[in-house]
PDB file of N, CA and C in Angstrom:
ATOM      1  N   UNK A   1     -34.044  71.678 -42.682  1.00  0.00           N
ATOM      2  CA  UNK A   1     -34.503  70.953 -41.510  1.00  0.00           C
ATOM      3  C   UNK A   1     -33.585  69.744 -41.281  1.00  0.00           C
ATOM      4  N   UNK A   2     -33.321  69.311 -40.343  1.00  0.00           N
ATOM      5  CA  UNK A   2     -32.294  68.558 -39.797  1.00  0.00           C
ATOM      6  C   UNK A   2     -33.029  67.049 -39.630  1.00  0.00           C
ATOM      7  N   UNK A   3     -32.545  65.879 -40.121  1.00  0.00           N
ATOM      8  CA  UNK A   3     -33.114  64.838 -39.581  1.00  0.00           C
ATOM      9  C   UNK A   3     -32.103  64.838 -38.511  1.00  0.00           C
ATOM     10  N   UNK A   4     -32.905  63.731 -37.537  1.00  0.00           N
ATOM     11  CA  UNK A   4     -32.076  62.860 -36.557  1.00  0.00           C
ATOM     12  C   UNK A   4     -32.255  61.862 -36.351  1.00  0.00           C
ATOM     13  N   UNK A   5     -30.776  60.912 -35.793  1.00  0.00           N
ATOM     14  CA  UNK A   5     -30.449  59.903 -36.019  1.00  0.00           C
ATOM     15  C   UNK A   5     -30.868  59.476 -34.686  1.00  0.00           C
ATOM     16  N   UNK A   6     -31.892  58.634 -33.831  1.00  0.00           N
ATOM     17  CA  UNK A   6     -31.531  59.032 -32.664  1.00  0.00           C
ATOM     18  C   UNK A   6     -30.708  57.314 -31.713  1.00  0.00           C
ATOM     19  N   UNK A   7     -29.754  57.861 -31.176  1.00  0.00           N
ATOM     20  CA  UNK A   7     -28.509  56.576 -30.665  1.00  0.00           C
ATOM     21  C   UNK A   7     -28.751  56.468 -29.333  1.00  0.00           C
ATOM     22  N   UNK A   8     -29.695  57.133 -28.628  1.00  0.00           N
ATOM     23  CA  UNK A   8     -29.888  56.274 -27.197  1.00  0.00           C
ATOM     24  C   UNK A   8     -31.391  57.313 -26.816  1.00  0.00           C
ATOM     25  N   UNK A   9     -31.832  56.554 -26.082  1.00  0.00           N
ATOM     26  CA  UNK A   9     -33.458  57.006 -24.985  1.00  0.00           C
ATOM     27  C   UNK A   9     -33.491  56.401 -23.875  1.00  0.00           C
ATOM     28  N   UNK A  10     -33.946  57.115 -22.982  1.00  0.00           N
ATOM     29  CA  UNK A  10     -34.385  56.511 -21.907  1.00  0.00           C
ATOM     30  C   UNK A  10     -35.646  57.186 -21.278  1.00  0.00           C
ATOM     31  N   UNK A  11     -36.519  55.857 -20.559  1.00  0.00           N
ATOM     32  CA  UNK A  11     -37.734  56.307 -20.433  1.00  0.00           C
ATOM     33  C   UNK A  11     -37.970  56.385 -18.975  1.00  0.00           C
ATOM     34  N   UNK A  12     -38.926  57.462 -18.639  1.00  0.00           N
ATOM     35  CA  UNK A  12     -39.201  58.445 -17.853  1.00  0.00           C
ATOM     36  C   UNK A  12     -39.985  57.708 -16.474  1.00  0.00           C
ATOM     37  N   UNK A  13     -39.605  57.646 -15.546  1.00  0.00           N
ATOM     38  CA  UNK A  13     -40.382  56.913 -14.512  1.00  0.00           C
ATOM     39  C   UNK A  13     -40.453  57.720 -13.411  1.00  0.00           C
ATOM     40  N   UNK A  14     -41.168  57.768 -12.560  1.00  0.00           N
ATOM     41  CA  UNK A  14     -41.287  58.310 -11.228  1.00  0.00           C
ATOM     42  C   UNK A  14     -40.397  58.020 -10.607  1.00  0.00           C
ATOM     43  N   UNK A  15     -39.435  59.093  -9.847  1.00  0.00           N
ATOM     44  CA  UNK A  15     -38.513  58.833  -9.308  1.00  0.00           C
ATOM     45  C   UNK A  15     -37.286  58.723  -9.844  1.00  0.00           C
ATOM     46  N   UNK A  16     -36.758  58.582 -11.061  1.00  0.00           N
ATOM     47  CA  UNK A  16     -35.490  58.607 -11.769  1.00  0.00           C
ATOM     48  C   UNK A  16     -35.412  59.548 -13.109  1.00  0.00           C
ATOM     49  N   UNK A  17     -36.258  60.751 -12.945  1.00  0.00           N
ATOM     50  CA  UNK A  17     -35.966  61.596 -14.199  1.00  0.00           C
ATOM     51  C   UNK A  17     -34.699  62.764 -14.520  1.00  0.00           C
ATOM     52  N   UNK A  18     -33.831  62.399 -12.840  1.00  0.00           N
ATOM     53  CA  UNK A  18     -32.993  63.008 -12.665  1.00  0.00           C
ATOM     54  C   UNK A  18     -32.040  61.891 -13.277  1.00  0.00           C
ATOM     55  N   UNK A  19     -31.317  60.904 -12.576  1.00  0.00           N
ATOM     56  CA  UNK A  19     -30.682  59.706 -13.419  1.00  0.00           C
ATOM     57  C   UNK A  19     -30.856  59.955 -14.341  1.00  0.00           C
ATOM     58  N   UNK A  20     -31.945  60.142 -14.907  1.00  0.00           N
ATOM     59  CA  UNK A  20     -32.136  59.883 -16.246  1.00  0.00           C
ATOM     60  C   UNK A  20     -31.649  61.283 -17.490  1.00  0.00           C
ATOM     61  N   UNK A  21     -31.987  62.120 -17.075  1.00  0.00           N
ATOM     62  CA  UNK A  21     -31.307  63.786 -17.469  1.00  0.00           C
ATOM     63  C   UNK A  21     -29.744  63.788 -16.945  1.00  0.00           C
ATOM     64  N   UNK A  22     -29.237  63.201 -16.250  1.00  0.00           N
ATOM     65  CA  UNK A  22     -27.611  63.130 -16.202  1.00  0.00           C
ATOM     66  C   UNK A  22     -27.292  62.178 -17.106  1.00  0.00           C
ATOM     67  N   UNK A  23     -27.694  61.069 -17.170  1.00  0.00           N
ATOM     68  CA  UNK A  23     -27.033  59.668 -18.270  1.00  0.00           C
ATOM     69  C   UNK A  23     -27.661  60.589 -19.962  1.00  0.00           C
ATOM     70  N   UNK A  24     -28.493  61.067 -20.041  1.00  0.00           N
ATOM     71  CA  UNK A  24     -28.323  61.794 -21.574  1.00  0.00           C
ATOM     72  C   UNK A  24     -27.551  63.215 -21.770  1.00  0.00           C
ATOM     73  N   UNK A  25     -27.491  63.446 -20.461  1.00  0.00           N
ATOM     74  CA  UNK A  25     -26.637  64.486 -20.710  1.00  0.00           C
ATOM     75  C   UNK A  25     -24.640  64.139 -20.493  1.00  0.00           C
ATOM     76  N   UNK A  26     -24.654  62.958 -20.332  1.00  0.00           N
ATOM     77  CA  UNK A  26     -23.340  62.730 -20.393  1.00  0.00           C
ATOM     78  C   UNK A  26     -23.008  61.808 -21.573  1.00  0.00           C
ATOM     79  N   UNK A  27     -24.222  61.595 -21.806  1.00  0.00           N
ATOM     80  CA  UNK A  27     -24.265  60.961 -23.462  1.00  0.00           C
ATOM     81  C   UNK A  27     -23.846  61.738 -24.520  1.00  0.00           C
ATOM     82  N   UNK A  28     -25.218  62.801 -24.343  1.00  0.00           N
ATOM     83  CA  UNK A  28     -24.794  64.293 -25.122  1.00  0.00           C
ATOM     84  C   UNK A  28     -23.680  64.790 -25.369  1.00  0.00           C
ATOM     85  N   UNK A  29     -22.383  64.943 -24.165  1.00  0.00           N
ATOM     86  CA  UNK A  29     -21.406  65.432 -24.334  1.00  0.00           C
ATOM     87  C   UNK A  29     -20.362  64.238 -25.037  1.00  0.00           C
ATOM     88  N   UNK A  30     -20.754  63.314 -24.942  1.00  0.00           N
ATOM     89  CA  UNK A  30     -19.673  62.362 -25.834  1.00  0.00           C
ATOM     90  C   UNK A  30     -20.261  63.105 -26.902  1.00  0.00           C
ATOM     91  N   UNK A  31     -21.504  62.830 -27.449  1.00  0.00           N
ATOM     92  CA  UNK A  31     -21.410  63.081 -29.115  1.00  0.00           C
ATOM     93  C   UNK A  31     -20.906  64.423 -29.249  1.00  0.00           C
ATOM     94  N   UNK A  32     -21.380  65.280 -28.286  1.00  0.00           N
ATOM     95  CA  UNK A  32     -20.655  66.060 -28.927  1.00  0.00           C
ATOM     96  C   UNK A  32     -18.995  66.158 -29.274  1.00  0.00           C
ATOM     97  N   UNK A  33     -18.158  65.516 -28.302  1.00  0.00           N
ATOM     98  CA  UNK A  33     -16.476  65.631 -28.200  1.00  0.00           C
ATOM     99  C   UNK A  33     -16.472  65.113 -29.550  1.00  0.00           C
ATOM    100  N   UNK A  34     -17.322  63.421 -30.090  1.00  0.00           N
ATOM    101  CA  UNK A  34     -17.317  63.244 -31.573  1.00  0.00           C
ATOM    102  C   UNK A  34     -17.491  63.862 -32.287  1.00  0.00           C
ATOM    103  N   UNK A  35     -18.410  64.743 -32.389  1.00  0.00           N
ATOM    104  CA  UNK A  35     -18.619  65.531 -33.390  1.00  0.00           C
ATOM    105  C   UNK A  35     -17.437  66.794 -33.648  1.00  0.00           C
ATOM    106  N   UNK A  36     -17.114  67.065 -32.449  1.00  0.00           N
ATOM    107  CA  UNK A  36     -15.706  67.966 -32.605  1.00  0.00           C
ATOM    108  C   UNK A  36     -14.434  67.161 -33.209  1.00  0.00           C
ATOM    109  N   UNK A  37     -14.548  66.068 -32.823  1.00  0.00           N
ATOM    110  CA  UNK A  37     -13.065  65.314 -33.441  1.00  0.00           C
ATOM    111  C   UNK A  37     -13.347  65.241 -34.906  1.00  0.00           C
ATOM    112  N   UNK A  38     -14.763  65.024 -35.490  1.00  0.00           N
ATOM    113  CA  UNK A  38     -14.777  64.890 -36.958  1.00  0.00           C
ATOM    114  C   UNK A  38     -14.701  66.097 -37.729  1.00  0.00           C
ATOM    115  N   UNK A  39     -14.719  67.120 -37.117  1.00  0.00           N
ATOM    116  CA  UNK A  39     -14.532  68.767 -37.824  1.00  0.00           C
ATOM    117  C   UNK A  39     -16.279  69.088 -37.661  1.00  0.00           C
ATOM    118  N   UNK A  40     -16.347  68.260 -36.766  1.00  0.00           N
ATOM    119  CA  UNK A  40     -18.399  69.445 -37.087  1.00  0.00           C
ATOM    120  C   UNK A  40     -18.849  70.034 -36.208  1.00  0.00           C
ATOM    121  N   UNK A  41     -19.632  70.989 -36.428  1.00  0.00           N
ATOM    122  CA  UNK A  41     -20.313  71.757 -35.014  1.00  0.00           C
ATOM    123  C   UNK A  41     -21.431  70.835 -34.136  1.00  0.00           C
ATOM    124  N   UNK A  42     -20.942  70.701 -33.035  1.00  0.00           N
ATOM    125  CA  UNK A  42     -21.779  70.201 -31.945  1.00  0.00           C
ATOM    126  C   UNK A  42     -23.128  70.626 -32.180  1.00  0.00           C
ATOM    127  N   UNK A  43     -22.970  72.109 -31.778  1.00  0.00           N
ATOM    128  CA  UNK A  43     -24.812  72.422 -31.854  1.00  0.00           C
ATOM    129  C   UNK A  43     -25.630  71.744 -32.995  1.00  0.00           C
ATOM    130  N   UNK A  44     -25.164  71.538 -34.193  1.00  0.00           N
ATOM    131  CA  UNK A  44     -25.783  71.585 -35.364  1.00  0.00           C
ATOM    132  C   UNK A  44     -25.877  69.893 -35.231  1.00  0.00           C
ATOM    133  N   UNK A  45     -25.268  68.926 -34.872  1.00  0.00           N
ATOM    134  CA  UNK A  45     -24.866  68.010 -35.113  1.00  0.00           C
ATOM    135  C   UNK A  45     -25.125  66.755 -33.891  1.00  0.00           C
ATOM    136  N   UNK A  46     -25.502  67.628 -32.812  1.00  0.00           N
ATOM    137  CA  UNK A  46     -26.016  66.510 -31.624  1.00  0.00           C
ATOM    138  C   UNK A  46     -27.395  67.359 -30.638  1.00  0.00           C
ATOM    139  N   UNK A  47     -28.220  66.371 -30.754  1.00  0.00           N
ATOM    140  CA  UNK A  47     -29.520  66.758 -30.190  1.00  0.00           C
ATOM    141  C   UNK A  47     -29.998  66.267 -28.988  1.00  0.00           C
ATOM    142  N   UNK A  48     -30.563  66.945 -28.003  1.00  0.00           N
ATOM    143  CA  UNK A  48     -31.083  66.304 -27.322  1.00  0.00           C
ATOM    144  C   UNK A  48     -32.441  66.645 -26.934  1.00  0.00           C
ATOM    145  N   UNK A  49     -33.731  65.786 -26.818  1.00  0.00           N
ATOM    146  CA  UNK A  49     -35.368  66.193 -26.936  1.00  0.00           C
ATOM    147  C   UNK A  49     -35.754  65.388 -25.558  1.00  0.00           C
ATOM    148  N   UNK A  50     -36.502  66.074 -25.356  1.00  0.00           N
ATOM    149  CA  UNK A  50     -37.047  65.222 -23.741  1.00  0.00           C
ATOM    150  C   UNK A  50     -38.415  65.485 -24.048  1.00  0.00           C
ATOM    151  N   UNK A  51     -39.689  64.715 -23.928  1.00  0.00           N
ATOM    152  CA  UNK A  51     -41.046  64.560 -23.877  1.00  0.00           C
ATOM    153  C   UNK A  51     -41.218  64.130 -22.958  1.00  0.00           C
ATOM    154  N   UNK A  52     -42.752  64.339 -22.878  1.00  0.00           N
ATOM    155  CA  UNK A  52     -43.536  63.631 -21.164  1.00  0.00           C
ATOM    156  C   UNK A  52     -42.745  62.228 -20.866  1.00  0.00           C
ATOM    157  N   UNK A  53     -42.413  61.478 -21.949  1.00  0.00           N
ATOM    158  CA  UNK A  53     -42.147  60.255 -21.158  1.00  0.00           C
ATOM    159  C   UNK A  53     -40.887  59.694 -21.477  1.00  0.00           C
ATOM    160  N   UNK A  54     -40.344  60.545 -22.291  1.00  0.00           N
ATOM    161  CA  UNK A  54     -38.855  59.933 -22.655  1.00  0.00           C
ATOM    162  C   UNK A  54     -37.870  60.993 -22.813  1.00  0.00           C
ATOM    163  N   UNK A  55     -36.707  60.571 -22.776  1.00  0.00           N
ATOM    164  CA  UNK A  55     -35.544  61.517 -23.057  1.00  0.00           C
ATOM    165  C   UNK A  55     -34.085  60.792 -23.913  1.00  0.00           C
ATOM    166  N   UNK A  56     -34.495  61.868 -25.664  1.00  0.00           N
ATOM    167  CA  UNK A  56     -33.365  60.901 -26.348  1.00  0.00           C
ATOM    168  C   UNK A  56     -32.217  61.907 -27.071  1.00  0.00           C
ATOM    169  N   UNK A  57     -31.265  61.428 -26.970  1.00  0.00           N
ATOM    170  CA  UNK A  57     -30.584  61.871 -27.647  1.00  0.00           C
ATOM    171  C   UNK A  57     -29.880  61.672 -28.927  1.00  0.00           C
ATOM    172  N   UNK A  58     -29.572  62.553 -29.916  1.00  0.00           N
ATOM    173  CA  UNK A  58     -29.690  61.804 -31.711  1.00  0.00           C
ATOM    174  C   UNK A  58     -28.483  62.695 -32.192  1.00  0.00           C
ATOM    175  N   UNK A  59     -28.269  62.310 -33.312  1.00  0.00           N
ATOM    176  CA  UNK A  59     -26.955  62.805 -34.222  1.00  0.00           C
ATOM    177  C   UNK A  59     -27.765  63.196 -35.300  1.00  0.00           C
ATOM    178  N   UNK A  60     -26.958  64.288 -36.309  1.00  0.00           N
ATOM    179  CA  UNK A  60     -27.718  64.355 -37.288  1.00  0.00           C
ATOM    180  C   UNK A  60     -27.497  63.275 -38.692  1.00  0.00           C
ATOM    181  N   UNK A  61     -28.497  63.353 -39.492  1.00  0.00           N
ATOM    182  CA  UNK A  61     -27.958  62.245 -40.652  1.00  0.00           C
ATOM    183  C   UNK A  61     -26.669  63.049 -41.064  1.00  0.00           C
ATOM    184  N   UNK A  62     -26.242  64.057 -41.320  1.00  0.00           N
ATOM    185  CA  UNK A  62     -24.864  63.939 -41.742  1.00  0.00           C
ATOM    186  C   UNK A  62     -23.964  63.894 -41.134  1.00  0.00           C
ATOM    187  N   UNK A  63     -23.774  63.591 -39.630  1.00  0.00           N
ATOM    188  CA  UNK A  63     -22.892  62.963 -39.039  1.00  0.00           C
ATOM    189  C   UNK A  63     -23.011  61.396 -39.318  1.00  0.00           C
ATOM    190  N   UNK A  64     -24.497  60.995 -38.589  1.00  0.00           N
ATOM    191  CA  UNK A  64     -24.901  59.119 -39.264  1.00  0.00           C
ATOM    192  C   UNK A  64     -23.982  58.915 -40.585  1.00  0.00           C
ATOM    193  N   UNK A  65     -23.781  59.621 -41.294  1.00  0.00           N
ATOM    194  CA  UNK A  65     -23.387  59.592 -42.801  1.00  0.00           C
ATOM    195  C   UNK A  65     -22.519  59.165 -42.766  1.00  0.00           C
ATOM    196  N   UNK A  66     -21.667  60.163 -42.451  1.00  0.00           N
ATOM    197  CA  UNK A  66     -19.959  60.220 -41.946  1.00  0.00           C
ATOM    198  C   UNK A  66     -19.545  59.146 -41.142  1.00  0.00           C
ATOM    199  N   UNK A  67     -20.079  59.065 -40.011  1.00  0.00           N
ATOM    200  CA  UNK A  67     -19.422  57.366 -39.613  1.00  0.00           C
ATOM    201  C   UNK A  67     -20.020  56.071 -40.243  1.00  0.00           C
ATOM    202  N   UNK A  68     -21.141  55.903 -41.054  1.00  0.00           N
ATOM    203  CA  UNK A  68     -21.183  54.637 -42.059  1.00  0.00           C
ATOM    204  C   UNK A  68     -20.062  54.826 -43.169  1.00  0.00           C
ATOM    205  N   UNK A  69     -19.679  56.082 -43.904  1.00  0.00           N
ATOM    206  CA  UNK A  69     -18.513  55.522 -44.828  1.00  0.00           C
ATOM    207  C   UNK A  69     -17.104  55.377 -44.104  1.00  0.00           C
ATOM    208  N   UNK A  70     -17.163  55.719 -42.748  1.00  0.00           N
ATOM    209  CA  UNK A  70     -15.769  55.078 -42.163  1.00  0.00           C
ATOM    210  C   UNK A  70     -15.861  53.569 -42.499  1.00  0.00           C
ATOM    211  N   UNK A  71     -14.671  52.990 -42.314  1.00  0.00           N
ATOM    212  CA  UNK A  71     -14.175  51.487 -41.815  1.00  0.00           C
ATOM    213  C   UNK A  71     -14.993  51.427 -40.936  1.00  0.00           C
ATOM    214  N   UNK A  72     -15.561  50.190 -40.677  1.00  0.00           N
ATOM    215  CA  UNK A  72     -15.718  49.359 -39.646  1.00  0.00           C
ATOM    216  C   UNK A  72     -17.639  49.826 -39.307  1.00  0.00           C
ATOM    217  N   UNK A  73     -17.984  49.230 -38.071  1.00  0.00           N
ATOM    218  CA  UNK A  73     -19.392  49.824 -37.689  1.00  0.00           C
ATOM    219  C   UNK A  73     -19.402  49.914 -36.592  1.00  0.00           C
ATOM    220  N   UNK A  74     -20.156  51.607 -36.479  1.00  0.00           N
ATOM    221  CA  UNK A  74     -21.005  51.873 -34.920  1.00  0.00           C
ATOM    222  C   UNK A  74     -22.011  51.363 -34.486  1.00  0.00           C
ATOM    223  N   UNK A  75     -22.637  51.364 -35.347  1.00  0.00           N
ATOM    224  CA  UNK A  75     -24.371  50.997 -35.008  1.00  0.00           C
ATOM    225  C   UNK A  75     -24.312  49.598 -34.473  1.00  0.00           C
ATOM    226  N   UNK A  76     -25.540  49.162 -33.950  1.00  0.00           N
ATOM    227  CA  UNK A  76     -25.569  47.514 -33.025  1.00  0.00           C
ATOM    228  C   UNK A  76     -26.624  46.767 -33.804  1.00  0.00           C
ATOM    229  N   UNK A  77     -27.728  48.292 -34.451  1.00  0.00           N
ATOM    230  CA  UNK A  77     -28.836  47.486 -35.157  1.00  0.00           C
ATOM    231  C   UNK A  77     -28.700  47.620 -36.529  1.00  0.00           C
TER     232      UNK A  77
END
């Protein structure tokens, strides 16, 4: 079973669930191009879940993994 990491959401309002399904889905495709530059499979490795009121998209912990023992930091929190 896959954890996930999840690196962005956005929440669901009347009237912008379209905005809102393009900005994670152009999110989505960054992680995925990352996940191709690090040698990993996209599918396996970038998620995206939409519920009644939100829509997020996540990495798996062994990608999370992989960019904490790089140099430097991604994360903000």
């Amino acid at each position: 079973m896959t954890t996930w990491i999840w690196v962005a959401r956005w929440l669901k309002k009347p009237g912008n669930e379209e905005q809102v399904r393009e900005a994670a889905r152009n999110i989505r495709k960054h992680w995925e191009e990352v996940a191709l530059d690090q040698a990993l499979d996209p599918a396996k490795n970038v998620t995206l879940a939409e519920g009644a009121k939100e829509i997020r998209v996540g990495i798996s912990e062994e990608m999370d993994i992989e960019f904490r023992e790089e140099p430097g930091e991604w994360r903000f929190y």
